[in-house]
C-alpha atoms as a PDB file:
ATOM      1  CA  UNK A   1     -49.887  -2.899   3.900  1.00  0.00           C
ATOM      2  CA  UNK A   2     -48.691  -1.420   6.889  1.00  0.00           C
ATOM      3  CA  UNK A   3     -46.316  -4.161   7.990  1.00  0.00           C
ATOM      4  CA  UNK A   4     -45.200  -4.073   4.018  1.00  0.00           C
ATOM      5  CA  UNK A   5     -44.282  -0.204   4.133  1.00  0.00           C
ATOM      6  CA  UNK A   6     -42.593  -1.310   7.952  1.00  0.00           C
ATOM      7  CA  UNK A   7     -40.290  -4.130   6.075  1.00  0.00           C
ATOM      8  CA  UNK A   8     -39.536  -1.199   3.477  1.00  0.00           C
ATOM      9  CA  UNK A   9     -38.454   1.403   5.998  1.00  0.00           C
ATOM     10  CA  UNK A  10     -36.554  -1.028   7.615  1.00  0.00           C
ATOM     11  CA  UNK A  11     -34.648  -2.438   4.449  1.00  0.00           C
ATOM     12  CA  UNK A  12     -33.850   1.548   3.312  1.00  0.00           C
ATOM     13  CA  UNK A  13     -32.925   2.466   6.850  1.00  0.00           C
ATOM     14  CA  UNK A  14     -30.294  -0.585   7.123  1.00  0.00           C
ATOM     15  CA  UNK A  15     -28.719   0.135   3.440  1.00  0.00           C
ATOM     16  CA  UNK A  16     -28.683   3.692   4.092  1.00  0.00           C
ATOM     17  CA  UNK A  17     -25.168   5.056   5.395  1.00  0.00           C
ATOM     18  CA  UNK A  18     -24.573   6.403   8.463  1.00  0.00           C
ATOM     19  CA  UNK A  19     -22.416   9.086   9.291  1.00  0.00           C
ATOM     20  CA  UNK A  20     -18.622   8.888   7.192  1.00  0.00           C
ATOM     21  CA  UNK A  21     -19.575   4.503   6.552  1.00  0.00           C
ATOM     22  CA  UNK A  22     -18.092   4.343   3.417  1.00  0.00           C
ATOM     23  CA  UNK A  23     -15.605   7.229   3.366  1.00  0.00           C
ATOM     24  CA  UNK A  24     -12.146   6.839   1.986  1.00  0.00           C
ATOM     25  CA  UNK A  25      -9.076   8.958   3.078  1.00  0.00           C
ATOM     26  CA  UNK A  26      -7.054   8.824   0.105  1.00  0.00           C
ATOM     27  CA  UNK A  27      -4.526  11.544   1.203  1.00  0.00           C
ATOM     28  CA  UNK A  28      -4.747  12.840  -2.496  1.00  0.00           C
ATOM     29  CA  UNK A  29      -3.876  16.307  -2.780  1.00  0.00           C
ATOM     30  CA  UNK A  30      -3.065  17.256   0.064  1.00  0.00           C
ATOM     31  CA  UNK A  31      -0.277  20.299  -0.539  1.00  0.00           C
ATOM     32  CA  UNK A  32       2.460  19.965  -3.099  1.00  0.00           C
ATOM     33  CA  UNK A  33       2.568  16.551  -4.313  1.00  0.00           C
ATOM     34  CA  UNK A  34       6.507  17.059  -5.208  1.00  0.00           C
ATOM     35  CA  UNK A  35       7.292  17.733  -1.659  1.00  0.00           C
ATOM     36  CA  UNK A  36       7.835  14.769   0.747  1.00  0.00           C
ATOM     37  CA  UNK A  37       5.670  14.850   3.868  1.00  0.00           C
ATOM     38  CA  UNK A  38       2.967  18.217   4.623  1.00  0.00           C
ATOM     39  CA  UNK A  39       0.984  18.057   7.591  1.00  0.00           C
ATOM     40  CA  UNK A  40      -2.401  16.474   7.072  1.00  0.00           C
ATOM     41  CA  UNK A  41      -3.983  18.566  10.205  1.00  0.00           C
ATOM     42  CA  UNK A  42      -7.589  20.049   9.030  1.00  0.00           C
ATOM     43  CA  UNK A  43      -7.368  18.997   5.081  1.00  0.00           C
ATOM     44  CA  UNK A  44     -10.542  16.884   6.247  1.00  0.00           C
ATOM     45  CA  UNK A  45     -11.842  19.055   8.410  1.00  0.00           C
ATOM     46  CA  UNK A  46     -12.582  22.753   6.026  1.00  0.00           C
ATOM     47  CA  UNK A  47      -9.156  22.590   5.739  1.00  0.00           C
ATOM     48  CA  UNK A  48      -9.071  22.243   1.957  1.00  0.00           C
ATOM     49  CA  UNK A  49     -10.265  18.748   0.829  1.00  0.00           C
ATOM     50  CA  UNK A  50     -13.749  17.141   1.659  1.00  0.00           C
ATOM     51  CA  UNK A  51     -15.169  19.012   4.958  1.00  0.00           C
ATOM     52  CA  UNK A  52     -15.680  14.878   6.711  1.00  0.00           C
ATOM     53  CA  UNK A  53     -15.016  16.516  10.037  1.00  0.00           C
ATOM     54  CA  UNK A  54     -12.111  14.587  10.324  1.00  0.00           C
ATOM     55  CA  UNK A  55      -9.196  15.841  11.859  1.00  0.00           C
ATOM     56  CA  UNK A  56      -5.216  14.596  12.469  1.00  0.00           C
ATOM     57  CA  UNK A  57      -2.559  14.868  15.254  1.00  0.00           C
ATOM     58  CA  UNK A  58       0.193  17.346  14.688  1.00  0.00           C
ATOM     59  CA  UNK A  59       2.146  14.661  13.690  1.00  0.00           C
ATOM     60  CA  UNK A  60       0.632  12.838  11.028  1.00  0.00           C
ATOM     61  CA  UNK A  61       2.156  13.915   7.836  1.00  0.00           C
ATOM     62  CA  UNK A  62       0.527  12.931   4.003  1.00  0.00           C
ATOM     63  CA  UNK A  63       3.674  11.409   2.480  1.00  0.00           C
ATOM     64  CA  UNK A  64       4.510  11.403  -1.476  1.00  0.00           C
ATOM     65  CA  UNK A  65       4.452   7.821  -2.841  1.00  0.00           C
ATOM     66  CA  UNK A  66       6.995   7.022  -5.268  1.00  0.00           C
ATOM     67  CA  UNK A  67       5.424   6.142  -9.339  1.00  0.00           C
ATOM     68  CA  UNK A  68       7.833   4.591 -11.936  1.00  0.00           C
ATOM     69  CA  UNK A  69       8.463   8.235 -13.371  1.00  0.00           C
ATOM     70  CA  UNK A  70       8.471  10.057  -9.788  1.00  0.00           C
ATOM     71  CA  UNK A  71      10.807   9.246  -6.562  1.00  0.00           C
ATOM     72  CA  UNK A  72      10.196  11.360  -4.031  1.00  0.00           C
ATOM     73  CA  UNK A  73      10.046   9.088  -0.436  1.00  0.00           C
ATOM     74  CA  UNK A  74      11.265   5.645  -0.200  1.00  0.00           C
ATOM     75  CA  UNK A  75       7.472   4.446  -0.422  1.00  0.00           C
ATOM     76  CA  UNK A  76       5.128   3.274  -3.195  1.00  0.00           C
ATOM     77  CA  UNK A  77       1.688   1.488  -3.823  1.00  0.00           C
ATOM     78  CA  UNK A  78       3.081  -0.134  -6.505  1.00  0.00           C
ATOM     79  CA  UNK A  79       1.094   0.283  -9.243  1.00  0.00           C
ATOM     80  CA  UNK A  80      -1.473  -1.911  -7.206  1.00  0.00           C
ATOM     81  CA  UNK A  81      -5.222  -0.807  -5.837  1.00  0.00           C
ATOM     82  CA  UNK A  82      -7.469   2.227  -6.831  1.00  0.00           C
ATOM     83  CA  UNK A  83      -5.563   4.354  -9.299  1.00  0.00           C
ATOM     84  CA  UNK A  84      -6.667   7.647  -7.465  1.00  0.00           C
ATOM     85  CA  UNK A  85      -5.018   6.521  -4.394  1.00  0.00           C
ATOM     86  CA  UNK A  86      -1.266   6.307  -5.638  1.00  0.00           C
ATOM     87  CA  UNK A  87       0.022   9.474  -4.588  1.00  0.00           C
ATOM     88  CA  UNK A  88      -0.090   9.877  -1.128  1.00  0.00           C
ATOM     89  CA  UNK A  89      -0.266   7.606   2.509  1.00  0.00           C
ATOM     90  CA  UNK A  90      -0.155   9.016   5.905  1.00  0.00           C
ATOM     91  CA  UNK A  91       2.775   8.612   8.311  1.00  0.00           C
ATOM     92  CA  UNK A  92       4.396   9.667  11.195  1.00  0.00           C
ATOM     93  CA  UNK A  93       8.027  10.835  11.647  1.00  0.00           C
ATOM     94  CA  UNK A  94       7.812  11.499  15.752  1.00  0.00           C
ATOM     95  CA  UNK A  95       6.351   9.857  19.025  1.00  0.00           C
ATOM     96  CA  UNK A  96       4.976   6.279  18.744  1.00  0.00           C
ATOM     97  CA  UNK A  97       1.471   7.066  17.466  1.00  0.00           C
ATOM     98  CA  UNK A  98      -0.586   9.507  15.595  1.00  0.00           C
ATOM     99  CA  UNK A  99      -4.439  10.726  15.972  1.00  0.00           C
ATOM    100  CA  UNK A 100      -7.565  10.819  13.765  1.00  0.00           C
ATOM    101  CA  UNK A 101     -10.181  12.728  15.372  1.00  0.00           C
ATOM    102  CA  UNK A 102     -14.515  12.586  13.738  1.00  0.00           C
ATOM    103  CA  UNK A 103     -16.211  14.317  16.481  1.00  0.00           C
ATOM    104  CA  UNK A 104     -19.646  12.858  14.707  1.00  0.00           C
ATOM    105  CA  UNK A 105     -18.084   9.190  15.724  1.00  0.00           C
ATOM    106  CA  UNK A 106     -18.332   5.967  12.973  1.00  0.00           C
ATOM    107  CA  UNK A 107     -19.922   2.627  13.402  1.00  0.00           C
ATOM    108  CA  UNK A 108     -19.428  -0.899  12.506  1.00  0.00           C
ATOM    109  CA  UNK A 109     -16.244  -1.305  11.574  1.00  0.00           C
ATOM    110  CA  UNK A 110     -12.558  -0.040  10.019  1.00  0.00           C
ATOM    111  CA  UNK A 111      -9.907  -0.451   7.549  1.00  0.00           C
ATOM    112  CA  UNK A 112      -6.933   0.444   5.634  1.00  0.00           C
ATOM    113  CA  UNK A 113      -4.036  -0.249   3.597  1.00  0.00           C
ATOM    114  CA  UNK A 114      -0.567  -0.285   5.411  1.00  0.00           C
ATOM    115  CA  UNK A 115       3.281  -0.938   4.764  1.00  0.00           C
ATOM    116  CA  UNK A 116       5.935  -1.797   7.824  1.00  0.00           C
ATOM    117  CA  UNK A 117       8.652  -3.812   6.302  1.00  0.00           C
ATOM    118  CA  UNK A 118      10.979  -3.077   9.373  1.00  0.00           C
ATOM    119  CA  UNK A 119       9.138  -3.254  12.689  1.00  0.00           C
ATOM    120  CA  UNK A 120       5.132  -4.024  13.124  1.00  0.00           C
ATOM    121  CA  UNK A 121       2.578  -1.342  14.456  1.00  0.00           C
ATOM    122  CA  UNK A 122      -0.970  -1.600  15.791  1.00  0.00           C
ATOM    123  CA  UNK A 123      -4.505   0.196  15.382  1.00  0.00           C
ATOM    124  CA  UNK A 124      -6.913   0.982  18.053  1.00  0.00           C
ATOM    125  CA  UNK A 125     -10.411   2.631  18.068  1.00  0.00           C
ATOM    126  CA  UNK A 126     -11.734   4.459  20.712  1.00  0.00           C
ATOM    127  CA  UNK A 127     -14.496   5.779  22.177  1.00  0.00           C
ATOM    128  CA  UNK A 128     -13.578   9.797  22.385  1.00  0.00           C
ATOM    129  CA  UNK A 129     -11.156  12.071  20.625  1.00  0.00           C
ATOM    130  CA  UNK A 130      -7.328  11.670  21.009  1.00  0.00           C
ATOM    131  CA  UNK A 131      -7.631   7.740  22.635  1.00  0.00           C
ATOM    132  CA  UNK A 132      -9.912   8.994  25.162  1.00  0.00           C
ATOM    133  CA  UNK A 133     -13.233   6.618  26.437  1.00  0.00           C
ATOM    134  CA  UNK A 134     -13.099   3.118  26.160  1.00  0.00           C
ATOM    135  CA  UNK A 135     -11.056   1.145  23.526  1.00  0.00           C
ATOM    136  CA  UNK A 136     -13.873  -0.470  21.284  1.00  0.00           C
ATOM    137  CA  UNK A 137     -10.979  -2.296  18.892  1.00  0.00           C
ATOM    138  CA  UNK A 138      -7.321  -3.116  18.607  1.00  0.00           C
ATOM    139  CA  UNK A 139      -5.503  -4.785  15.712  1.00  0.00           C
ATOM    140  CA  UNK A 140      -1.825  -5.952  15.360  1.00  0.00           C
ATOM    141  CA  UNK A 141       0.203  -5.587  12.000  1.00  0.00           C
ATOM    142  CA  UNK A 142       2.903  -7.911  11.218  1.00  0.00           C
ATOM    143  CA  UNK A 143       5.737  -7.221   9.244  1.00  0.00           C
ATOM    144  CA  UNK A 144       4.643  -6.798   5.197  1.00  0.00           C
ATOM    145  CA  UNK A 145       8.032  -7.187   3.538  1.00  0.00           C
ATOM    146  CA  UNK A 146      10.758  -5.556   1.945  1.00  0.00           C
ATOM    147  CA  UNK A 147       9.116  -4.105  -1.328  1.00  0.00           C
ATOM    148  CA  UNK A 148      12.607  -3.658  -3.220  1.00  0.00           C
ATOM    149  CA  UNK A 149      11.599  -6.812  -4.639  1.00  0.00           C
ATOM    150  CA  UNK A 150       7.998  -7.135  -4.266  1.00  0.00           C
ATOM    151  CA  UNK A 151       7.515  -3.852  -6.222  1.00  0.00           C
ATOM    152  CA  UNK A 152      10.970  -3.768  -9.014  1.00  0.00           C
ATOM    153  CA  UNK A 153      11.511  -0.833 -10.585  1.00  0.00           C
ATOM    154  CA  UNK A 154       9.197   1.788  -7.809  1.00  0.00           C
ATOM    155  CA  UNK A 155      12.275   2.159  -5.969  1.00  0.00           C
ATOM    156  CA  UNK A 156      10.577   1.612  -2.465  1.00  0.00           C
ATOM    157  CA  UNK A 157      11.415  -0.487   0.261  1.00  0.00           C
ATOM    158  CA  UNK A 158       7.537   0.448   1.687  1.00  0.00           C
ATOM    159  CA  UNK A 159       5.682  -1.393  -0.756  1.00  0.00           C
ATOM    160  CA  UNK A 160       3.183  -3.584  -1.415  1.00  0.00           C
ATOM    161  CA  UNK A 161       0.683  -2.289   1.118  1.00  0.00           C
ATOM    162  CA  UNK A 162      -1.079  -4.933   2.721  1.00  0.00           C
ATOM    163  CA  UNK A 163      -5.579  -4.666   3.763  1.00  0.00           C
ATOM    164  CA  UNK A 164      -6.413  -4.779   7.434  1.00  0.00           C
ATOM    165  CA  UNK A 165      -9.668  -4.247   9.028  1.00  0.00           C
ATOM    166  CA  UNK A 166     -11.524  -4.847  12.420  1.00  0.00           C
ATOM    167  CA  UNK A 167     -15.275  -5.018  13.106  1.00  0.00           C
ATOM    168  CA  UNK A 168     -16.105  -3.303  16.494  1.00  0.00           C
ATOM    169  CA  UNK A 169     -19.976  -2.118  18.137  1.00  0.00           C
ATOM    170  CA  UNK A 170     -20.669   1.268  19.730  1.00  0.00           C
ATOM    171  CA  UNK A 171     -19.576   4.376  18.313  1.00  0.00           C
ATOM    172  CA  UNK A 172     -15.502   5.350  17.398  1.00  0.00           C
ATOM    173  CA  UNK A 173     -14.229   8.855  17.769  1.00  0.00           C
ATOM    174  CA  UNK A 174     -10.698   8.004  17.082  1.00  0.00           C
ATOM    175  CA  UNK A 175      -8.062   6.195  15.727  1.00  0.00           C
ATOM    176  CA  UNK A 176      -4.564   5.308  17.420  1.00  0.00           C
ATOM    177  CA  UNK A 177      -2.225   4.299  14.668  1.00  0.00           C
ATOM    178  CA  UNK A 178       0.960   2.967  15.888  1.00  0.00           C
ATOM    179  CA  UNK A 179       4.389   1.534  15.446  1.00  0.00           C
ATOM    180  CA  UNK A 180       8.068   3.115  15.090  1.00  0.00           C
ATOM    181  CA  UNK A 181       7.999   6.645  13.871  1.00  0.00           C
ATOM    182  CA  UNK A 182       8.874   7.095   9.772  1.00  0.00           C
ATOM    183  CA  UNK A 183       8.933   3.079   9.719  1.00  0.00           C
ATOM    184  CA  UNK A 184       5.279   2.699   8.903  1.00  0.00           C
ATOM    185  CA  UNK A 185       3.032   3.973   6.189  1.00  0.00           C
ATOM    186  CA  UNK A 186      -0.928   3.919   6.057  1.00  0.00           C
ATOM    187  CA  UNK A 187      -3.541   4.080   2.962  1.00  0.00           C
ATOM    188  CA  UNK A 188      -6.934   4.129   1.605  1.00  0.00           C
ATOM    189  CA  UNK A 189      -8.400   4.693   5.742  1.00  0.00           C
ATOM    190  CA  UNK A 190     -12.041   3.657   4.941  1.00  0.00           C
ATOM    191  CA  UNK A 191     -14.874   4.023   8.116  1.00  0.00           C
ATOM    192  CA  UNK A 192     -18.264   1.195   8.355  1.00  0.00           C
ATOM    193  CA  UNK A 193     -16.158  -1.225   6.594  1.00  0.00           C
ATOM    194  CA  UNK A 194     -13.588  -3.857   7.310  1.00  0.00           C
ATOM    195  CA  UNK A 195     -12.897  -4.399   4.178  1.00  0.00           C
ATOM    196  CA  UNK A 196     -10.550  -0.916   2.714  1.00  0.00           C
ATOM    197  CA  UNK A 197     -11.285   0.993   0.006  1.00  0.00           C
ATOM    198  CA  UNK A 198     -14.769   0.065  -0.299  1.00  0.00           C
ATOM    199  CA  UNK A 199     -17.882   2.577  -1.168  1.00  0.00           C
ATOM    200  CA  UNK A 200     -21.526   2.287  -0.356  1.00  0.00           C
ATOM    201  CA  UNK A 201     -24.582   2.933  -2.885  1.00  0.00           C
ATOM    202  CA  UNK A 202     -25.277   6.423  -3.850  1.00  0.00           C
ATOM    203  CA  UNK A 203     -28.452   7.905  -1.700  1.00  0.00           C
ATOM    204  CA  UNK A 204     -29.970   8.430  -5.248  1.00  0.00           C
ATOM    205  CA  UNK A 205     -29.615   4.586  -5.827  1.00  0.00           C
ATOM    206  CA  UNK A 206     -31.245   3.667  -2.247  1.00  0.00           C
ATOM    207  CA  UNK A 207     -33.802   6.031  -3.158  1.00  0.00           C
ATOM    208  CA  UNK A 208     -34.572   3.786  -6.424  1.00  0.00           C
ATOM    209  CA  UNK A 209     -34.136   0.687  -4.458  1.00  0.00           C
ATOM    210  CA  UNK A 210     -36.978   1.706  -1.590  1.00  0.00           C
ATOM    211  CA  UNK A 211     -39.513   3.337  -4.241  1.00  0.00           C
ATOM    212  CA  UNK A 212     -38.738   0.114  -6.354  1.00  0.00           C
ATOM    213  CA  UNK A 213     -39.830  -1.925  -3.043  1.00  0.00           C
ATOM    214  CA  UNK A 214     -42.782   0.448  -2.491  1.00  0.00           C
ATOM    215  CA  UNK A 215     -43.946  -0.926  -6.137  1.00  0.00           C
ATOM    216  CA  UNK A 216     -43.694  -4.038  -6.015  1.00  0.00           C
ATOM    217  CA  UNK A 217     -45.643  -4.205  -2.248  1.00  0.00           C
ATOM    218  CA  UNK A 218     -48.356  -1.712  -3.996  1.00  0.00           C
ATOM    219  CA  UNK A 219     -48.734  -4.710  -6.420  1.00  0.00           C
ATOM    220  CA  UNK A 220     -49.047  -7.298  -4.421  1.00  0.00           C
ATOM    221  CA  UNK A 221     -51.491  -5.679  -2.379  1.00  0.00           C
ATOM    222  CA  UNK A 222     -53.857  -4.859  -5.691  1.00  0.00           C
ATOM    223  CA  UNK A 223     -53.554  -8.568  -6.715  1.00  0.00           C
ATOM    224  CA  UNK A 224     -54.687  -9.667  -3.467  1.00  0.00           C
ATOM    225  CA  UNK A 225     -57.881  -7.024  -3.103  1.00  0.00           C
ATOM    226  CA  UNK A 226     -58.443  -8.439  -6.922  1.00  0.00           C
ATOM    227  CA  UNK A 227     -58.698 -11.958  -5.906  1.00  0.00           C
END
């Protein structure tokens, strides 16, 4: 029974989330949504939205996304992905590269949504705040496309964004996102995942799952002191 309740600790621990794995930045509501670019700073950090302890270079800006009744950048999702996530995308107007900062550090892997019809960028995940420590992942993103006609009637040469993600071990503290300044728009950042936009199980569901598991062990083991 004790190996049993071992293999259940085990199976709760691994499905459990660790710190921020399943987190989406959306960049939803972050200041007025009519005005183009506000400075994302602390939003996830106290500053406003979630508290994630998650916090931005001085540079990276939450953009408004263009919707078939609002133009308000030259950048749109489309109409395509979650629904709640059509608003806003983060982007950069100076320097080659902008910051995210989580102190608390994520594991296993990254992801996100991304435009750059114009000239490519790259991602990079390191070890310590503000690229500092060793550089546990770097991706490359090609050239998406000109979205006047992959997205008619948006009005947006930044659009469709296209899913990236990278897989890396040890701990991340940051995230280098690169390419030419205002010629590259980011969505949807998600943390544990390479695959963007994704969620995990509610605790209250892996809490069902392992007392579930502790029943059907508790059964076993009273069919096999029966026979």
């Amino acid at each position: 029974m004790k190996q049993m309740l071992k293999l259940v600790g085990a199976a709760i621990a691994l499905a459990l989330p660790s710190v921020a794995v399943g987190q989406v930045l959306k960049f939803e509501g972050i200041g007025n949504p009519a005005v183009q670019t506000v400075p994302i700073a602390d939003f996830y950090n106290g500053g406003g939205g979630p508290n994630y302890g998650i916090s931005f270079s001085d540079n990276a800006l939450r953009l408004c996304l263009n919707t078939l009744t609002n133009f308000c950048s030259n950048t749109s999702r489309g109409g395509v992905g979650d629904p709640t996530s059509q608003l806003g995308g983060l982007v950069f107007f100076s320097g080659p590269s902008t910051f995210m900062n989580m102190s608390s550090g994520f594991t296993t892997g990254f992801s996100l949504f991304y435009s750059a019809p114009f000239f490519p960028g790259s991602l990079k995940v390191f070890s310590d705040i503000n690229g500092g420590g060793d550089e546990l992942a770097s991706l490359n993103l090609p050239l998406t496309g000109n979205g006047t006609s992959l997205c008619p009637g948006y009005n947006a040469n930044y659009c469709t964004f296209f899913p990236v993600g990278v897989g890396f071990t040890g701990t991340g503290k940051s995230i280098e996102f690169a390419g030419v300044a205002n010629y590259i728009v980011f969505d949807d950042v998600t943390f544990g995942n390479v695959i963007p936009g994704t969620t995990v199980p509610e605790p209250a569901s892996m809490m069902l799952l392992g007392t579930g598991l502790v029943g059907v062990f508790g059964a076993a083991r009273r069919r096999r002191n029966s026979a």
